[in-house]
Protein backbone atom coordinates (compact mmCIF):
# COMPACT_ATOMS: atom_id res chain seq x y z
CA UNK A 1 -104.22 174.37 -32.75
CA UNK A 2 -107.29 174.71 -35.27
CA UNK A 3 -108.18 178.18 -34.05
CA UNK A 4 -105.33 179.62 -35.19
CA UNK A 5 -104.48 180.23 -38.97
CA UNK A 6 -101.21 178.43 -38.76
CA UNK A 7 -99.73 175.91 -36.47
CA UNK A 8 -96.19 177.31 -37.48
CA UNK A 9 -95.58 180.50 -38.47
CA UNK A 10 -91.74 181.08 -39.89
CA UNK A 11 -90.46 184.52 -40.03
CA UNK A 12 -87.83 184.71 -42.42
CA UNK A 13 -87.25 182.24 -45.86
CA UNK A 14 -83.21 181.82 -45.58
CA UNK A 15 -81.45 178.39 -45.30
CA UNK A 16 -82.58 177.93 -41.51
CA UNK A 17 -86.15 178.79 -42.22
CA UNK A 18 -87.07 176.88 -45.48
CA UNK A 19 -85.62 173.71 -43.83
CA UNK A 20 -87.71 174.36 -40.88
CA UNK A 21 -91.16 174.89 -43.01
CA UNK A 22 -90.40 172.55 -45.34
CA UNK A 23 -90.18 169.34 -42.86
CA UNK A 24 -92.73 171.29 -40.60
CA UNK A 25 -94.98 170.66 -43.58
CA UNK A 26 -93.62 167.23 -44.44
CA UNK A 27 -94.98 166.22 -40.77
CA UNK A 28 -98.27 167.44 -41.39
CA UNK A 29 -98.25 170.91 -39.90
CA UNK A 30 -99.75 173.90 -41.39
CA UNK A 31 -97.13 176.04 -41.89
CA UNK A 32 -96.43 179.74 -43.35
CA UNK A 33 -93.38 181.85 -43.95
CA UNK A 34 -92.88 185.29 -44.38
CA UNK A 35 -89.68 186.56 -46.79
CA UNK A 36 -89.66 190.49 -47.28
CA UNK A 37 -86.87 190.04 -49.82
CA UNK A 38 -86.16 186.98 -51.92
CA UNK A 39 -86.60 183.50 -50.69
CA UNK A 40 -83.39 181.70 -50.06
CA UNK A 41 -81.71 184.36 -47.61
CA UNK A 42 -78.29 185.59 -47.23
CA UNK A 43 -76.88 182.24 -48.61
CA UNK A 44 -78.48 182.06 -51.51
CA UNK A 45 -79.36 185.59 -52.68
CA UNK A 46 -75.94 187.49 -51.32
CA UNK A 47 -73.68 185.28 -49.72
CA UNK A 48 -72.19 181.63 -50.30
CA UNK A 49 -73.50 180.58 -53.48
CA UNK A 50 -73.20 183.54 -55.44
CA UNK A 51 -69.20 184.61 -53.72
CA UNK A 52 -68.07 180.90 -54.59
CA UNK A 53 -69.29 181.11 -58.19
CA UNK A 54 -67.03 184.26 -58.41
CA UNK A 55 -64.46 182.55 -56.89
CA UNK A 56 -64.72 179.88 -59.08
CA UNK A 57 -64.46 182.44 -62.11
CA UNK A 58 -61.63 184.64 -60.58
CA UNK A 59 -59.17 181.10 -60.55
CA UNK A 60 -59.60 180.96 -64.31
CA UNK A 61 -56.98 183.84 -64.35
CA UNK A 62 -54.13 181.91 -62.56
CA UNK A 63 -55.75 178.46 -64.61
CA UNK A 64 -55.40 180.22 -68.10
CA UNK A 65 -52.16 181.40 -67.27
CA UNK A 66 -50.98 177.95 -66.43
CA UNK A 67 -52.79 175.91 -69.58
CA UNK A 68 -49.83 177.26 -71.41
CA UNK A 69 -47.46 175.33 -69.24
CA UNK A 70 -49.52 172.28 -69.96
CA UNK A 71 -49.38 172.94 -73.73
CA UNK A 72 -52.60 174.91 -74.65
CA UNK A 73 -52.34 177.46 -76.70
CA UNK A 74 -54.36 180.46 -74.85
CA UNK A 75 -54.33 183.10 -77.21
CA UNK A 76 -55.48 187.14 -75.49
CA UNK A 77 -57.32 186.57 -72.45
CA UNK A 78 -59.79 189.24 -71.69
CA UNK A 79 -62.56 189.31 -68.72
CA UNK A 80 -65.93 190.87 -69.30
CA UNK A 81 -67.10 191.42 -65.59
CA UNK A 82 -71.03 191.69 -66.70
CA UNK A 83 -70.79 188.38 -68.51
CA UNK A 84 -69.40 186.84 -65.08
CA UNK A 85 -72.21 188.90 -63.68
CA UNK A 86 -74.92 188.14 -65.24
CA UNK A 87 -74.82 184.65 -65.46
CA UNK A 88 -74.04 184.55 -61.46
CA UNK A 89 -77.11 186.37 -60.83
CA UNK A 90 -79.18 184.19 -63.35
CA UNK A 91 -78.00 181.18 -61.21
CA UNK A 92 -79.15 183.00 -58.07
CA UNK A 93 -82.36 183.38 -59.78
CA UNK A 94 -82.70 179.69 -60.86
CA UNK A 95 -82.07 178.82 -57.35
CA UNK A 96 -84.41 180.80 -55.65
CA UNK A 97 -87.26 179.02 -57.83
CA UNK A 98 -86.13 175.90 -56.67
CA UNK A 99 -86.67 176.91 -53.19
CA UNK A 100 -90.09 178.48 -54.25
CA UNK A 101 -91.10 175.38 -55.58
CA UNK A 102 -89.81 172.92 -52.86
CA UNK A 103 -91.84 175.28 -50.16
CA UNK A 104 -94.95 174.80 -52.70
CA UNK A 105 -94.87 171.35 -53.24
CA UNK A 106 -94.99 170.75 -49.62
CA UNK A 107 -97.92 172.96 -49.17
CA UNK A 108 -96.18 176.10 -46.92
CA UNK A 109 -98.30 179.41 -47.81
CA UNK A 110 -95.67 182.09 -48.69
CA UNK A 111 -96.02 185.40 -47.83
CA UNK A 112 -94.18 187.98 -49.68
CA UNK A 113 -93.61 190.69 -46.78
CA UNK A 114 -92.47 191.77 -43.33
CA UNK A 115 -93.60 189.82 -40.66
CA UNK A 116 -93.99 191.83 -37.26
CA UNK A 117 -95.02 190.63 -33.98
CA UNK A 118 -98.32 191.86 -32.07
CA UNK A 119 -98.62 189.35 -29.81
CA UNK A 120 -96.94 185.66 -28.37
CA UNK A 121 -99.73 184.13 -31.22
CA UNK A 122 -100.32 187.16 -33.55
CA UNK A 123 -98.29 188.88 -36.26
CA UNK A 124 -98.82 191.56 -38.78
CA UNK A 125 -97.61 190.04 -42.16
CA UNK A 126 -98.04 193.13 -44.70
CA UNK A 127 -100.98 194.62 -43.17
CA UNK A 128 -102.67 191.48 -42.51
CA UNK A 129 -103.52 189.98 -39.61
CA UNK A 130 -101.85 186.34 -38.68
CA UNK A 131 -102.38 184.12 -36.12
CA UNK A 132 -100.08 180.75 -35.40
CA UNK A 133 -99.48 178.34 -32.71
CA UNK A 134 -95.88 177.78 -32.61
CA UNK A 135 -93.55 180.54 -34.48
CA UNK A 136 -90.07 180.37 -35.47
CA UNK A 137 -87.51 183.86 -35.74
CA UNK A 138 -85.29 183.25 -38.77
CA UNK A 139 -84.34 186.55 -40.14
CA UNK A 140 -80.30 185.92 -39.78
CA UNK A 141 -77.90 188.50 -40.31
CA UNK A 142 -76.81 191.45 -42.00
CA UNK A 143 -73.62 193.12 -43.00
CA UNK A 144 -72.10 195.48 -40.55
CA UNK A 145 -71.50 199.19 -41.38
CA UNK A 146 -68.43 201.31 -40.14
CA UNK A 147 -68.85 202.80 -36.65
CA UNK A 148 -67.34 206.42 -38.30
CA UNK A 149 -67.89 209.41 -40.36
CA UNK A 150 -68.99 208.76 -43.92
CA UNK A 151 -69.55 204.83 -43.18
CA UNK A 152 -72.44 205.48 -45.72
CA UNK A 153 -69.91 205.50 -48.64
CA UNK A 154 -68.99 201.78 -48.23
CA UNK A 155 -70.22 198.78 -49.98
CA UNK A 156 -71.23 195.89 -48.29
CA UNK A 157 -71.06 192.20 -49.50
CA UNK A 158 -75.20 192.22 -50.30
CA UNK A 159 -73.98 195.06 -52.95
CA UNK A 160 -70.75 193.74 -54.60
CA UNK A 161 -72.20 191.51 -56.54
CA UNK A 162 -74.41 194.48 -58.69
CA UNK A 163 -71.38 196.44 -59.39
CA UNK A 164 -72.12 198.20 -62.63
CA UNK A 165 -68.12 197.56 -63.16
CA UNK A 166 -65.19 196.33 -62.17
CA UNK A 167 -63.36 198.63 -59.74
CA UNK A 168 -59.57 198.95 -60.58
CA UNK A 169 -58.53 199.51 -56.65
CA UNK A 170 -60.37 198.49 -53.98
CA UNK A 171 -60.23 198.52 -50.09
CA UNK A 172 -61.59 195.92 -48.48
CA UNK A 173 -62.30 196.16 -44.34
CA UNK A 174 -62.02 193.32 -42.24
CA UNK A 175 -59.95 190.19 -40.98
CA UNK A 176 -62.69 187.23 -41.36
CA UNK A 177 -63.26 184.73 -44.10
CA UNK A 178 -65.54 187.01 -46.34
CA UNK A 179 -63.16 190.00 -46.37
CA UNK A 180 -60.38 187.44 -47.43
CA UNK A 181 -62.29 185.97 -50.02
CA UNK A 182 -63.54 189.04 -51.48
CA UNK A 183 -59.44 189.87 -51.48
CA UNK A 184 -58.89 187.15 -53.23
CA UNK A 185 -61.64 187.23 -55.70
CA UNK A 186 -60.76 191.58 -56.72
CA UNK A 187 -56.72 189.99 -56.90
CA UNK A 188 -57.45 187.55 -59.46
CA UNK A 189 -59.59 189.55 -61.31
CA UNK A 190 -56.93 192.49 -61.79
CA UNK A 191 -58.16 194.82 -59.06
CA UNK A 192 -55.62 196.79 -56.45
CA UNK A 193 -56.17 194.96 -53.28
CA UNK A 194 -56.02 196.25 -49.96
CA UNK A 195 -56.99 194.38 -46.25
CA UNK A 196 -57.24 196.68 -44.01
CA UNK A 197 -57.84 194.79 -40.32
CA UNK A 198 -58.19 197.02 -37.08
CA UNK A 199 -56.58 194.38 -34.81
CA UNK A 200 -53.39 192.54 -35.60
CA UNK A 201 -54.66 189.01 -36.39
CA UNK A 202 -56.77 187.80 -39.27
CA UNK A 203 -59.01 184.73 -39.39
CA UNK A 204 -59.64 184.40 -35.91
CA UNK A 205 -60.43 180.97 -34.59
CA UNK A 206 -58.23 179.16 -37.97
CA UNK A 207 -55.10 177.27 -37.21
CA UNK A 208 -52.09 179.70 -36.93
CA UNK A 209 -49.83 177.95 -39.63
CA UNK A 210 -52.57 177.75 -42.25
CA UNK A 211 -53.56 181.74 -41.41
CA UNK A 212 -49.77 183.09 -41.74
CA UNK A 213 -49.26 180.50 -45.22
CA UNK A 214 -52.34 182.60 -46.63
CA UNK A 215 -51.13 185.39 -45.73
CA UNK A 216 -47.70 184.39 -47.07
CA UNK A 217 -49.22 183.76 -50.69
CA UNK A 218 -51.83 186.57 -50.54
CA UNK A 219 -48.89 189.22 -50.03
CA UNK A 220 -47.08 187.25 -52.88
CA UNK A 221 -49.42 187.71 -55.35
CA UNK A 222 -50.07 191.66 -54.70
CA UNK A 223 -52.51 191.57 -52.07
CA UNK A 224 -51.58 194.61 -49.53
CA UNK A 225 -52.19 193.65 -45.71
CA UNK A 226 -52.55 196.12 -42.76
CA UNK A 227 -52.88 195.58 -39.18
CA UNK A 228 -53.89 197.60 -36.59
CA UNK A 229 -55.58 200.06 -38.62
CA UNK A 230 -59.21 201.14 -37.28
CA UNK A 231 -61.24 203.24 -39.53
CA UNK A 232 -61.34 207.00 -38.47
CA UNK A 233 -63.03 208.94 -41.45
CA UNK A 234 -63.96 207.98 -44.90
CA UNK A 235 -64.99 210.52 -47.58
CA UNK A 236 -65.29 210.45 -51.23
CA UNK A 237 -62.69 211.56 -53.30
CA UNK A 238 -63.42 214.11 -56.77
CA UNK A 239 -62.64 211.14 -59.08
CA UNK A 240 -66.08 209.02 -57.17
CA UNK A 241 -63.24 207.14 -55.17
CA UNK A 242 -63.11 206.47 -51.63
CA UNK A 243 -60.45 208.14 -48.84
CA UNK A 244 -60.23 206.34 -45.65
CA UNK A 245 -58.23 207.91 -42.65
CA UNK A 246 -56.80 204.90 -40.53
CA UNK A 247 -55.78 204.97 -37.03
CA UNK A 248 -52.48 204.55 -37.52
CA UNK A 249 -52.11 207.39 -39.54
CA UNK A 250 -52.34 206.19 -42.73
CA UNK A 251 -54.56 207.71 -45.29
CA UNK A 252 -55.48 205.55 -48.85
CA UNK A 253 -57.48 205.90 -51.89
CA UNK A 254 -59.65 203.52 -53.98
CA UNK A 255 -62.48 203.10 -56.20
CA UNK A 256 -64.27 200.86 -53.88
CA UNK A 257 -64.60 200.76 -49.79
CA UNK A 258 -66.11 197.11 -49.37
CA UNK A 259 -67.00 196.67 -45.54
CA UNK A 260 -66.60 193.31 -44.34
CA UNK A 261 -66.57 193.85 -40.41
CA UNK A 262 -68.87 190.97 -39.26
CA UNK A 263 -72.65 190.32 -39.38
CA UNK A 264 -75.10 191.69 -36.16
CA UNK A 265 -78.56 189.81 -36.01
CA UNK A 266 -81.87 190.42 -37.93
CA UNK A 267 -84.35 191.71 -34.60
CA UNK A 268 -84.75 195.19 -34.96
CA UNK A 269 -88.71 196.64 -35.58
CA UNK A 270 -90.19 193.17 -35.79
CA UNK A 271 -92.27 193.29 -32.00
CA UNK A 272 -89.87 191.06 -30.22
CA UNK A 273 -89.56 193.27 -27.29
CA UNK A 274 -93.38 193.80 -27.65
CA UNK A 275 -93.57 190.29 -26.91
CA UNK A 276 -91.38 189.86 -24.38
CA UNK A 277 -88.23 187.69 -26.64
CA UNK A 278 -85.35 188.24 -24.73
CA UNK A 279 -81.61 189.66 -26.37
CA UNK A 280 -78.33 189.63 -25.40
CA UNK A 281 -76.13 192.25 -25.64
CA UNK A 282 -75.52 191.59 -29.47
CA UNK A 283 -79.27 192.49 -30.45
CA UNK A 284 -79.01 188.08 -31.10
CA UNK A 285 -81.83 186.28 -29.90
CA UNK A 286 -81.47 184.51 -26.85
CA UNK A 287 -82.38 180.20 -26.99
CA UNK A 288 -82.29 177.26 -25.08
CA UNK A 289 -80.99 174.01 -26.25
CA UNK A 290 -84.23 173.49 -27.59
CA UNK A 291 -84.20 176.49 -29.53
CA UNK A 292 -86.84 178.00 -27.69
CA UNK A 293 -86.56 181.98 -26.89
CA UNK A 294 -87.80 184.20 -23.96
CA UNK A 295 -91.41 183.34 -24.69
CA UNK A 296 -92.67 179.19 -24.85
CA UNK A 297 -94.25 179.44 -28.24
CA UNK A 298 -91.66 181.45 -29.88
CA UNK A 299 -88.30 179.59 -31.31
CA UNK A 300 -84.95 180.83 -33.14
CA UNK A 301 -82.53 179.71 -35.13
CA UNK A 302 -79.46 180.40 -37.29
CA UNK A 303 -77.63 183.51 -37.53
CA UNK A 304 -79.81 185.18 -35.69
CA UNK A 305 -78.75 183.93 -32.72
CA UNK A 306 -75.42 183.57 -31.23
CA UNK A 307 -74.84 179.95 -32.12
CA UNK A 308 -72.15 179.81 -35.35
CA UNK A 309 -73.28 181.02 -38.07
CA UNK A 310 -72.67 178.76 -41.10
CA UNK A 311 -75.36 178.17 -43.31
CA UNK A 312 -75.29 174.63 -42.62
CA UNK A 313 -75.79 174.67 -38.92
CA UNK A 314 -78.39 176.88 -39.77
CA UNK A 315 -80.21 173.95 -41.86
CA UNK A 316 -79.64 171.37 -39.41
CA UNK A 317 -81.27 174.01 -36.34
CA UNK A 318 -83.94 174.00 -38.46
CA UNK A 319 -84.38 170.61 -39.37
CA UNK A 320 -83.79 169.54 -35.43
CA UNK A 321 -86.61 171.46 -34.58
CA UNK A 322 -89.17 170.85 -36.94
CA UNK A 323 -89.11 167.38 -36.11
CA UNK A 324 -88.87 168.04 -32.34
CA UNK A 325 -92.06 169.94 -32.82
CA UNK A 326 -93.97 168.33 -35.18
CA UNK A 327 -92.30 164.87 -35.85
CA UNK A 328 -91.67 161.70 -34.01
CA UNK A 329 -88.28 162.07 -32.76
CA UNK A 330 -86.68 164.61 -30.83
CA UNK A 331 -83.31 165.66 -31.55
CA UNK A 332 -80.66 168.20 -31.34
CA UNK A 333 -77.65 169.37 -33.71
CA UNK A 334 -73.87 168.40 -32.06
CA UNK A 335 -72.22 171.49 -32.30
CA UNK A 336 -68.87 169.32 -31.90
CA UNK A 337 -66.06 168.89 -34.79
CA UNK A 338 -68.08 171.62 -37.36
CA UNK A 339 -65.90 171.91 -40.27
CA UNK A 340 -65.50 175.17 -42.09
CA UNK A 341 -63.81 176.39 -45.19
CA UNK A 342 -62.16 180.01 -46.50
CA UNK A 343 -62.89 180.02 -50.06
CA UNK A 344 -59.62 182.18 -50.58
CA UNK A 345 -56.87 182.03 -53.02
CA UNK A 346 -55.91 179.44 -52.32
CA UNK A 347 -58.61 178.00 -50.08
CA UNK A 348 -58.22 176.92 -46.07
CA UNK A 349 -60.44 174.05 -44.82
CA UNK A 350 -60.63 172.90 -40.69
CA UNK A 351 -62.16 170.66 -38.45
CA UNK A 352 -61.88 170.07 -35.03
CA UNK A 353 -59.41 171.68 -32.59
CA UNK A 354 -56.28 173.83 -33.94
CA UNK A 355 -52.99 172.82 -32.53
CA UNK A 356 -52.86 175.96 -29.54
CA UNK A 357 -56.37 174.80 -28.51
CA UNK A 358 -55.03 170.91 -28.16
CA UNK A 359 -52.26 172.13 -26.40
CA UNK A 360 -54.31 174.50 -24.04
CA UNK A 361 -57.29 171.53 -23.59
CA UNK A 362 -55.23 168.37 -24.29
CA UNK A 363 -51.51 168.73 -22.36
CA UNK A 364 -50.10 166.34 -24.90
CA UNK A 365 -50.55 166.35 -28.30
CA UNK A 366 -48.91 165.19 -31.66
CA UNK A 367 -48.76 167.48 -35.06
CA UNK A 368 -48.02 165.67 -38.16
CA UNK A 369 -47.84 168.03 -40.48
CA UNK A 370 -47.10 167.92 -44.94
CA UNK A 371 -45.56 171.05 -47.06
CA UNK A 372 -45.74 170.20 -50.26
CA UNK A 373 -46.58 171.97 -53.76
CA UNK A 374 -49.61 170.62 -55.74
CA UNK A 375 -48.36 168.40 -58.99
CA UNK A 376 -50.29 171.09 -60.80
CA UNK A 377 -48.08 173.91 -59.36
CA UNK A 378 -45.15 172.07 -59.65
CA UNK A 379 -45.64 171.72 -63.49
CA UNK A 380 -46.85 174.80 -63.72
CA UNK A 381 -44.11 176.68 -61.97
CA UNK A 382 -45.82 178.10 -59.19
CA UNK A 383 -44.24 178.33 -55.92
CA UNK A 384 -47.61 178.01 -54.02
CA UNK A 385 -47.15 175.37 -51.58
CA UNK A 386 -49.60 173.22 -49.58
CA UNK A 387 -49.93 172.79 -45.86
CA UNK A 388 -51.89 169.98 -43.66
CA UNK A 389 -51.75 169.22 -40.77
CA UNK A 390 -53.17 166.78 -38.03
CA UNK A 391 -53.64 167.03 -34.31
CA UNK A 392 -53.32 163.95 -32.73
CA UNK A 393 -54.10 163.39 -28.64
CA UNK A 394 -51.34 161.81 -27.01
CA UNK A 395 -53.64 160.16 -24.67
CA UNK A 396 -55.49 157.65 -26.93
CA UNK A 397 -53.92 158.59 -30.65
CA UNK A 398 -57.24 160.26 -31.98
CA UNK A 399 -57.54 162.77 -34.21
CA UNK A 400 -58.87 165.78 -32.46
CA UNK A 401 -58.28 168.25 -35.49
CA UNK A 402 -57.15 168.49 -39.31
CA UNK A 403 -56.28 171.68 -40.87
CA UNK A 404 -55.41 172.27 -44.57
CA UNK A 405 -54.68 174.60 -47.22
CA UNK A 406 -54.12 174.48 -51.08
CA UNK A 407 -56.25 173.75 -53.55
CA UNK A 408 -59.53 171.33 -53.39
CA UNK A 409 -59.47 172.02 -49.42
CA UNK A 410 -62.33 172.26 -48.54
CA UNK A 411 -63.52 169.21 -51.12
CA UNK A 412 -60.87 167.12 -49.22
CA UNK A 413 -61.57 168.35 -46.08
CA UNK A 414 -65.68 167.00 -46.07
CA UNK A 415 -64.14 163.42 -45.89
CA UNK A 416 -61.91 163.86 -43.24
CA UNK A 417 -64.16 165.62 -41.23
CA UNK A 418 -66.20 162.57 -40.76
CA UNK A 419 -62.70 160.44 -39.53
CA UNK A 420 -62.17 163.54 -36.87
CA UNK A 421 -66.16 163.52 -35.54
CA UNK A 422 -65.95 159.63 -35.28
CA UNK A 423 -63.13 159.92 -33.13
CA UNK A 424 -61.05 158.08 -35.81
CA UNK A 425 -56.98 157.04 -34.88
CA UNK A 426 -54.21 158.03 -36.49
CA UNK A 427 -52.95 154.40 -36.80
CA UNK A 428 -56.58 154.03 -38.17
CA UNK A 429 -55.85 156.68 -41.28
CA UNK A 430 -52.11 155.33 -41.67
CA UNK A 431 -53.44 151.92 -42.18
CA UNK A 432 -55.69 153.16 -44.82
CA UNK A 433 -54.19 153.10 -48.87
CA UNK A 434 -53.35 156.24 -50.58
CA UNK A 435 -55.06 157.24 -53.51
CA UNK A 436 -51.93 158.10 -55.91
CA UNK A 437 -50.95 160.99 -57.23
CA UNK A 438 -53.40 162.95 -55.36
CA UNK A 439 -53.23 165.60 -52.73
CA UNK A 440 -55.27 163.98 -50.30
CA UNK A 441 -52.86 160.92 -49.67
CA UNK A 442 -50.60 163.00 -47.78
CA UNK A 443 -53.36 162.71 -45.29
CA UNK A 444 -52.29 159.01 -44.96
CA UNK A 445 -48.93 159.43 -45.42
CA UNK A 446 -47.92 161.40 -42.25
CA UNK A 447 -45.35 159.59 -40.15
């Protein structure tokens, strides 16, 4: 290992990466990491933090709305997009220190450029030449672009949040979580909102109740939904708008096209077929259980590989195999009972199986379910209801998957989570005491 210049090279600073160099480090391993862009990846810089601080500032129209109802006296309510801006992207800032610091304390060199592979042990890193023992591909994912004429006039979700203003329309392609937050987010915030899905299902892989109850709500509160609309030609209008030309023969106008049509891998120009790392079909990297590609030295993890890509799965990859490779103890992530979360308006939160997949897997199954509206809605006057819901195996009574959606969801949600991975009864969470007046107790109050 001394004759090389690293024993772990990482290839990529996102959430998957830094984990990885960081412990890497904290076991004694010399370790560097090469970002092109800004340490802290897609999460960070574009992607979770920065979209949930939006969303957080896009529920202060329904909130202020509703104070009144609760006796505050509002006054005019006005929204300045560039003050909401600008303080989101000085948070992404502060962050990104944090991470440049944590990576520094524990000693990992940082290299601020693109990181190419010559050989199983050598790399180009901005001209110069590297050489590491072990090396890990985290470069995760990008936005996807529109398979069509004028796809180059879209937005993706890495620009949306530099938006010199606030559009007043805006179309918004796609059917997964970030397309429905982003929907949500433009809603609140006064914008003209239209989905626009090619198939006729959104949120794949989310319980079917909580999906049409979002969609319920979202139509309620102006948000335009269409189905089975693929994207034929887009082309700017003479106003600096957008017209898209659906396959269904619809034609619409907007300020904004945001495309929100899933994420394909990170492994184009950076030597991995030089090398010999192995793809699949996707352009993803292809990894054993150990995380360990095509080639023995060379490792991936995260999103730019086919395993799920949530930021935290990406952390524990990372984690798992820094101290497989470098620590005491080997270990590997359960991909089991992940829980997930839809930071929409209102927000959907899941764990574990959703009642068609019990049914499919399980035979006989048991769905306690609560429709309720929030105390804050009810005083309010909002007609937004709640939904949860718990699958329950027949067999041996244990919770096999909890779905919910209202507001706090996904806070809720964490907690249960951990009932649903232990393999927790539901005689077990009827036994325990509700916390009153909450939302959460009607997760203990299901009969």
């Amino acid at each position: 290992m001394a004759d090389y210049d690293f024993d772990y090279f990482v290839i990529g600073g996102g959430s998957g990466g830094v984990r990885s160099a960081r412990i890497a480090a904290g076991h004694g391993a010399r370790v560097g990491l090469a970002e092109e862009h800004r340490v802290g990846g897609t999460c960070v810089i574009r992607g979770c933090v920065p979209k949930k601080l939006l969303v957080i500032g896009a529920h202060f129209a329904e909130d202020l709305v509703d104070a009144e109802r609760f006796g505050w006296t509002v006054g005019d309510k006005n929204f300045d997009w560039k003050t909401l801006q600008k303080n989101v992207l000085a948070e992404v800032e502060r962050i990104e220190g944090a991470y440049h610091n944590t990576l520094e304390n524990q000693d990992v060199k940082i290299f601020k450029a693109r990181a190419v592979l010559k050989d199983a042990h050598t790399l180009d890193v901005g001209g110069k030449t590297i050489t590491a023992d072990k090396i890990l591909i985290a470069t995760g994912a990008r936005p996807g672009t529109f398979p069509c004429e004028g796809s180059e006039l879209a937005i993706t979700s890495n620009e949306v949040f530099h938006l010199e203003k606030l559009p007043k329309s805006i179309i918004i392609a796609g059917g997964g979580y970030i397309a429905n937050e982003f929907a949500g987010i433009f809603n609140e915030l006064g914008a003209k909102v239209t989905l626009v899905q090619r198939s006729d299902k959104l949120l794949r892989g989310y319980d079917h109740s909580m999906v049409e109850r979002l969609m319920h709500i979202s139509t309620v509160k102006g948000i335009e939904i269409l189905y089975n609309a693929p994207f034929e030609k887009i082309e700017k209008t003479e106003g600096g708008g957008v017209k898209v030309s659906l396959g269904n023969g619809d034609v619409r106008e907007a300020d904004i096209l945001l495309a929100a049509i899933g994420r394909p891998p990170n492994t184009e120009n950076m030597g991995l077929e030089t090398v010999g790392v192995k793809l699949n079909d996707r352009g993803a990297v292809c990894i054993d259980e150990d995380f360990r590609t095509s080639v023995d030295n060379i490792y991936a993890v995260g999103d730019v590989t086919d395993n799920v890509q949530l930021t935290p799965v990406a952390i524990r990859e990372g984690h798992a195999l820094a101290d497989t490779l470098f620590g005491d103890e080997a270990w590997r992530p359960e991909y089991d009972c992940i829980p997930s979360a839809v930071f929409s308006h209102p927000p959907i939160a899941a764990v574990g199986m959703t009642e068609s997949e019990a049914r499919d897997q399980l035979g006989g199954v048991e769905v306690f379910t609560s429709d309720f509206r929030a105390m804050k809605n009810v005083l309010a006057n909002r007609n937004e209801r709640s939904l949860y819901k718990l699958i329950v195996d027949s067999a041996n009574g244990k919770l096999v998957g909890a779905h919910m959606i209202g507001p706090d969801a996904p806070e809720i949600m964490q907690s249960l989570a951990i009932a649903v991975k232990a393999g927790l009864t539901k005689k077990q969470v009827d036994a325990t005491i509700a916390i009153h007046p909450t939302m959460a107790e009607e997760l203990v109050l299901m009969r």
